[in-house]
C-alpha atoms as a PDB file:
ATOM      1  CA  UNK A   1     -32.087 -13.496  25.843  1.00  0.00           C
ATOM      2  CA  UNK A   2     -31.055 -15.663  22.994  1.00  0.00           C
ATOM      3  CA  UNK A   3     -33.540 -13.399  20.776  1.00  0.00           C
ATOM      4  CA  UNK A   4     -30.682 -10.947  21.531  1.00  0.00           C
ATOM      5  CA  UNK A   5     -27.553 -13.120  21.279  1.00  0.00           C
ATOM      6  CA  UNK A   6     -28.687 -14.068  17.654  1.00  0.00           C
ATOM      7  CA  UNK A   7     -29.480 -10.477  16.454  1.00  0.00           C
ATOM      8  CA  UNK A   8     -25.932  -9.584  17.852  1.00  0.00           C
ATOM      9  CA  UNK A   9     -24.480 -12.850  16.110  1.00  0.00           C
ATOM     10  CA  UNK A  10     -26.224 -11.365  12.606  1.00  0.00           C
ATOM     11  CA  UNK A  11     -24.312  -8.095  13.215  1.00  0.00           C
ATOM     12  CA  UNK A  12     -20.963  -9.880  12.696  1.00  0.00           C
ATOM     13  CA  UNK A  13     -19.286 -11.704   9.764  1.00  0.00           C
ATOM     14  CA  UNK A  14     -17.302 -15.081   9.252  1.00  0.00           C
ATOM     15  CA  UNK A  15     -14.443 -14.488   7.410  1.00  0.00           C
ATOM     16  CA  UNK A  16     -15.924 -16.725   4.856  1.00  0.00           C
ATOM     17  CA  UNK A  17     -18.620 -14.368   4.638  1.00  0.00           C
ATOM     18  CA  UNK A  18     -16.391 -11.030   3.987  1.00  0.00           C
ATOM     19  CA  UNK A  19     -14.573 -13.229   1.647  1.00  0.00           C
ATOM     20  CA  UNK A  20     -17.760 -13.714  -0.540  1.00  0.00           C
ATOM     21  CA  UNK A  21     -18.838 -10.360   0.012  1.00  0.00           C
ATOM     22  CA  UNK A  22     -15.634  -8.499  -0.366  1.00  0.00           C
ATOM     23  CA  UNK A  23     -14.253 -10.642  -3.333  1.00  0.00           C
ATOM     24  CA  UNK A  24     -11.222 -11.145  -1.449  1.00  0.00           C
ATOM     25  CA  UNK A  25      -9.213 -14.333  -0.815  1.00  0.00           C
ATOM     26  CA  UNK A  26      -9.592 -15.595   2.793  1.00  0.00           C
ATOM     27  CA  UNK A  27      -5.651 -16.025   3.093  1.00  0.00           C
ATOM     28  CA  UNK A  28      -5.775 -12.066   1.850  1.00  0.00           C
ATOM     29  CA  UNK A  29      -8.350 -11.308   4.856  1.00  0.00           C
ATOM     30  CA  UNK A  30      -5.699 -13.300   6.973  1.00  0.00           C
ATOM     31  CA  UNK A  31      -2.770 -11.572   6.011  1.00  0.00           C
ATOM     32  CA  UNK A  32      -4.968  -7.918   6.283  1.00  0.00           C
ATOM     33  CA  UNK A  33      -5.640  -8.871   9.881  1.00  0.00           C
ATOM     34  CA  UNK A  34      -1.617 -10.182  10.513  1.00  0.00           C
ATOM     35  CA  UNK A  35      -0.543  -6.334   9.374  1.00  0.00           C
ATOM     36  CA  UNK A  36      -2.856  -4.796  11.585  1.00  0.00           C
ATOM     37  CA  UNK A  37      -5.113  -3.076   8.251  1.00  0.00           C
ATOM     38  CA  UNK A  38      -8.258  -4.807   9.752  1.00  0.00           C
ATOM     39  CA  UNK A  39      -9.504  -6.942  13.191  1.00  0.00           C
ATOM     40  CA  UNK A  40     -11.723  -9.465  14.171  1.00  0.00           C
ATOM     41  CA  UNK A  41     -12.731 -11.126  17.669  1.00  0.00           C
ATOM     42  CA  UNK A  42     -12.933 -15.067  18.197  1.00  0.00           C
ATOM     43  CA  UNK A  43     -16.350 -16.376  19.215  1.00  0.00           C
ATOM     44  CA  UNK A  44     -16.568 -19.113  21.680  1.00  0.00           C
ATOM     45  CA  UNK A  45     -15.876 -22.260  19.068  1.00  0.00           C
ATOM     46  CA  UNK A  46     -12.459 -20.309  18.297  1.00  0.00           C
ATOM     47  CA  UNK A  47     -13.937 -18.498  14.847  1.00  0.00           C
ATOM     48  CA  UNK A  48     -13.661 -15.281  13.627  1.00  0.00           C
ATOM     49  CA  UNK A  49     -15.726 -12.888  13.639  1.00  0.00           C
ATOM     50  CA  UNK A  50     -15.791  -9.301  11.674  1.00  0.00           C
ATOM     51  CA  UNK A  51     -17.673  -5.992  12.194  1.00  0.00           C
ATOM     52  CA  UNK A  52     -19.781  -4.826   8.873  1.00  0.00           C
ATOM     53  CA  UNK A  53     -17.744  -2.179   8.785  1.00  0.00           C
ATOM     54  CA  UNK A  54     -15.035  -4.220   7.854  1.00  0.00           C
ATOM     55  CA  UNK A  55     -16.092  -4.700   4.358  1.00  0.00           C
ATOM     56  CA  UNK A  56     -15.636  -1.121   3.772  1.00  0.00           C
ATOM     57  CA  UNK A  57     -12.761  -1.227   5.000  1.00  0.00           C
ATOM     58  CA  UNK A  58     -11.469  -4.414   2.727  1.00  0.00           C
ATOM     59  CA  UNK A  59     -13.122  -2.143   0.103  1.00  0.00           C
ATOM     60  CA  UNK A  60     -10.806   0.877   0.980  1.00  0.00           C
ATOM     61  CA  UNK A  61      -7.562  -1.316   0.998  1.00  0.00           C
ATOM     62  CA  UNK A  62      -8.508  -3.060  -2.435  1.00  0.00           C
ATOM     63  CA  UNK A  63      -8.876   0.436  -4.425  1.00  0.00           C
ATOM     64  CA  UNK A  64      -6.041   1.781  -2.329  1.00  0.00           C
ATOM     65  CA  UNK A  65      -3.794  -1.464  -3.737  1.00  0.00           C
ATOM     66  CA  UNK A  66      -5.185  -1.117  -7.389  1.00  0.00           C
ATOM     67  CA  UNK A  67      -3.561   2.332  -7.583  1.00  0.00           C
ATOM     68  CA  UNK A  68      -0.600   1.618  -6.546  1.00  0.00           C
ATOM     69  CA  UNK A  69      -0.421   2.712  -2.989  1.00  0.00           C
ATOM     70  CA  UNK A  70       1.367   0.399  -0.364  1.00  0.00           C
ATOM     71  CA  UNK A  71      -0.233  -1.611   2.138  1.00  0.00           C
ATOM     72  CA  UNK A  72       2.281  -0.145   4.830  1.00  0.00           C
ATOM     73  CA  UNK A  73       0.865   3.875   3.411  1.00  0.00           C
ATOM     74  CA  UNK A  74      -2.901   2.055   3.486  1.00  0.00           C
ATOM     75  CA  UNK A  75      -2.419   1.145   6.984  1.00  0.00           C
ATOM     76  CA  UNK A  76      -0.531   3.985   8.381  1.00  0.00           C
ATOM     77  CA  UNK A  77      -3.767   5.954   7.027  1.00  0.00           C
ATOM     78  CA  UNK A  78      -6.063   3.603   8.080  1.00  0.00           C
ATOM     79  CA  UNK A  79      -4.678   4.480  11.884  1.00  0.00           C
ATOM     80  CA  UNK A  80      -6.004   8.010  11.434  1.00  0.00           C
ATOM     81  CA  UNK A  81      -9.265   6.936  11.279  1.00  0.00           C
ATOM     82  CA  UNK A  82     -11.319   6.208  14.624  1.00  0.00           C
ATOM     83  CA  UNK A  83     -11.794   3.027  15.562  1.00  0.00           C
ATOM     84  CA  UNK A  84     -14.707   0.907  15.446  1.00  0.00           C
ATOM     85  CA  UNK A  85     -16.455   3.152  12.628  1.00  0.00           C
ATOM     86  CA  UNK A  86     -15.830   2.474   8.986  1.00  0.00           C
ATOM     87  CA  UNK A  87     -14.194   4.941   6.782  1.00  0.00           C
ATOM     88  CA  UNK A  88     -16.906   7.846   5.831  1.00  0.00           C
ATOM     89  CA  UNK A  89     -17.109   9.567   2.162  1.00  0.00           C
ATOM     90  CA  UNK A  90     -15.105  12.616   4.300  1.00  0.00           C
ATOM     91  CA  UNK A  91     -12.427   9.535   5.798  1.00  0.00           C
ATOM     92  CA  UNK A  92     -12.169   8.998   2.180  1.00  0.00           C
ATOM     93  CA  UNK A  93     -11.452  12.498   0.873  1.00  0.00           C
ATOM     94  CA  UNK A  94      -8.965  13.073   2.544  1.00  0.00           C
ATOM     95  CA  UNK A  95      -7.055  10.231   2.406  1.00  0.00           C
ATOM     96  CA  UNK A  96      -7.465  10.192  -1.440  1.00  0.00           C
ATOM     97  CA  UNK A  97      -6.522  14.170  -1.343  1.00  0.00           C
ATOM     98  CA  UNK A  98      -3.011  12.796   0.228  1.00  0.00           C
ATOM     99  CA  UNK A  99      -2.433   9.714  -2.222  1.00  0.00           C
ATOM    100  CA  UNK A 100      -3.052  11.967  -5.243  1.00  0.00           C
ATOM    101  CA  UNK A 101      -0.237  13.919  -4.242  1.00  0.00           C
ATOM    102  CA  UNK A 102       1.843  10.608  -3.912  1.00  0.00           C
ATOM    103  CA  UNK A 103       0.323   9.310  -7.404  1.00  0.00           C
ATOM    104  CA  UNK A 104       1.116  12.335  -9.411  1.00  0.00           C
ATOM    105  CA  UNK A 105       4.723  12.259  -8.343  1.00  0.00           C
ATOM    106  CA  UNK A 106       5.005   8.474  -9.716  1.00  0.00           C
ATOM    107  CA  UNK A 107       2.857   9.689 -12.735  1.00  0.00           C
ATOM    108  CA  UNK A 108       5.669  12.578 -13.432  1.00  0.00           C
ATOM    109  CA  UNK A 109       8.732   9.710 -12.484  1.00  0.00           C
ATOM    110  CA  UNK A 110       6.918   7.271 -15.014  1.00  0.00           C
ATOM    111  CA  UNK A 111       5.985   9.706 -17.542  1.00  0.00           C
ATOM    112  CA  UNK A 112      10.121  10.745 -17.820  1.00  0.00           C
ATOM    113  CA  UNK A 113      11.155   7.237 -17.198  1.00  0.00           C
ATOM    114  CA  UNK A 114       9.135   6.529 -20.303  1.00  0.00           C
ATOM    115  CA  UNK A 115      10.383   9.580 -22.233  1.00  0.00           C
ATOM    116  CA  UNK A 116      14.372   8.793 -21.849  1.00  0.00           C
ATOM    117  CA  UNK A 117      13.758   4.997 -21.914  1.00  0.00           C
ATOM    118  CA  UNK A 118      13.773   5.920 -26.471  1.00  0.00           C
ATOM    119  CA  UNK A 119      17.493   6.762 -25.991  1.00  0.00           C
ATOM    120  CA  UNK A 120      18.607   4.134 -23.667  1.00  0.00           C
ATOM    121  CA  UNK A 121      17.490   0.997 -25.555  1.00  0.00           C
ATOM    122  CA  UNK A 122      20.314  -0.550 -27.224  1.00  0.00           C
ATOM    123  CA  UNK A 123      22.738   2.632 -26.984  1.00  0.00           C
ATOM    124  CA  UNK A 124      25.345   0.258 -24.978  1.00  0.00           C
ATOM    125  CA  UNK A 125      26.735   3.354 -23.096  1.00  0.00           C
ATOM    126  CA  UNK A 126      26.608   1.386 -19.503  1.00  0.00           C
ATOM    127  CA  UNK A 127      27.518   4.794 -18.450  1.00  0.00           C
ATOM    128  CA  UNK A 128      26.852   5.352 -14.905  1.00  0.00           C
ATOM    129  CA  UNK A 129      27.936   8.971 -15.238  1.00  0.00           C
ATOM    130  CA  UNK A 130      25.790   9.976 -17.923  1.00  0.00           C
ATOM    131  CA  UNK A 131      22.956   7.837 -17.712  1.00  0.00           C
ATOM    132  CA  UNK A 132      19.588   9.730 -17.239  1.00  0.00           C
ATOM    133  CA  UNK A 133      17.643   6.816 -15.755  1.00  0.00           C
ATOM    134  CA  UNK A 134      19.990   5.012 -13.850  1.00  0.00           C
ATOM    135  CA  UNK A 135      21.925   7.673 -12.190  1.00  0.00           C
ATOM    136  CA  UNK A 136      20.051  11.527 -13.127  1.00  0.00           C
ATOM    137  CA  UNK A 137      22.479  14.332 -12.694  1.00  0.00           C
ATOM    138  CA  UNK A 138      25.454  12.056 -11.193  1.00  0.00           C
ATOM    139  CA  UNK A 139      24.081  11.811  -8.311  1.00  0.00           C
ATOM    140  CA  UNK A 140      26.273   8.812  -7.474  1.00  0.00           C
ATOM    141  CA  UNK A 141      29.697  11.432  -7.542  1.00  0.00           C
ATOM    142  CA  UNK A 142      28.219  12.174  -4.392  1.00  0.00           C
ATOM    143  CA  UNK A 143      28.928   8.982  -2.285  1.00  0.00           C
ATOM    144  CA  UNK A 144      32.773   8.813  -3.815  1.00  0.00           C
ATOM    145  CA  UNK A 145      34.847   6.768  -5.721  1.00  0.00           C
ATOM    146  CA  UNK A 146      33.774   2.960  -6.297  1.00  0.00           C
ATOM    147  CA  UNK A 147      30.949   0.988  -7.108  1.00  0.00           C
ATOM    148  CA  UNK A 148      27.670   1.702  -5.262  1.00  0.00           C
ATOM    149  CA  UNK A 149      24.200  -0.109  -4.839  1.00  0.00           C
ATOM    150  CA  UNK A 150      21.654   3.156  -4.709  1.00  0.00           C
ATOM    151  CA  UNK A 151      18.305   4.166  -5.582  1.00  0.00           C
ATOM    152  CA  UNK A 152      18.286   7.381  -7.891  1.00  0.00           C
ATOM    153  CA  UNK A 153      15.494   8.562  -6.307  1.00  0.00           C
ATOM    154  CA  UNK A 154      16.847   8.377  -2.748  1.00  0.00           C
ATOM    155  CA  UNK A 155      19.977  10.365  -1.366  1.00  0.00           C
ATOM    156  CA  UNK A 156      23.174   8.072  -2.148  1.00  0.00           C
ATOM    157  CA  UNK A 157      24.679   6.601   0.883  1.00  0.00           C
ATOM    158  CA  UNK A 158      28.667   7.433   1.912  1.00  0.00           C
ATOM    159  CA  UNK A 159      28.782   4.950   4.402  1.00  0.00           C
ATOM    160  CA  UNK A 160      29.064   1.954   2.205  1.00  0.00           C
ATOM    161  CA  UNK A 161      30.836   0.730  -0.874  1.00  0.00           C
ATOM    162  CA  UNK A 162      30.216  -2.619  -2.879  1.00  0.00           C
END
């Protein structure tokens, strides 16, 4: 019997332990597990205690982080996958297939951001009207008359003036 409690003990991590493992900060494991991107279970002395599967998991949030994609898109597509089973080369696919989409749209927005930013750089127009980054095809005409907090990349909203 406690043959079996210790090989089922060696099946599960501390958090130290995905910490070392995973390169990742304890307080990041913490804050992982407080947004719901990964779980553990308390042993009797109060102590966490992770799955294996878990590092792949860490592993998937890390790369998903470096390339830019939020943790709120990382965890909305970490619900898709079944629980209890780490992410697969196939889980991984087609996740990836869905943030490339999301990546080459920022690629294109950077890449134009970069190629007007040549023009803007000490022309002192302040022009909301006809600036290209700040406002792109006077899009704020839309909400009215006034000044207006908006993102250019978002529709403008009539609702509310500053």
């Amino acid at each position: 019997m406690k043959q079996h409690a210790n090989s089922a003990h060696r099946k599960e991590l501390s958090v130290g332990e995905v910490a070392h493992r995973s390169g990742v900060a304890v307080s990041a494991l913490h804050f992982y597990e407080s947004k719901g991107l990964i779980s553990s279970r308390r042993n009797t002395g109060n102590q966490r205690r992770y799955t294996r599967d878990v590092l792949r998991v860490v592993s998937l949030i890390k790369v998903a982080q470096r390339v830019g994609i939020p943790l709120a898109e990382i965890g909305e597509a970490l619900a898709t996958l079944p629980e209890r089973r780490a992410p697969s080369a196939d889980d991984w696919r087609r996740l990836s297939d869905h943030w490339k989409n999301r990546l080459e749209e920022r690629i294109d927005h950077l890449v134009k951001l970069r190629d007007q930013l040549d023009g803007c750089i000490g022309c002192g127009c302040l022009s909301l009207e006809a600036c290209p980054l700040r406002n792109p095809d006077d899009i704020a005409a839309q909400a009215g008359p006034g000044a207006r907090l908006f993102d250019p990349h978002k529709p403008p909203d009539t609702t509310t003036s500053a």
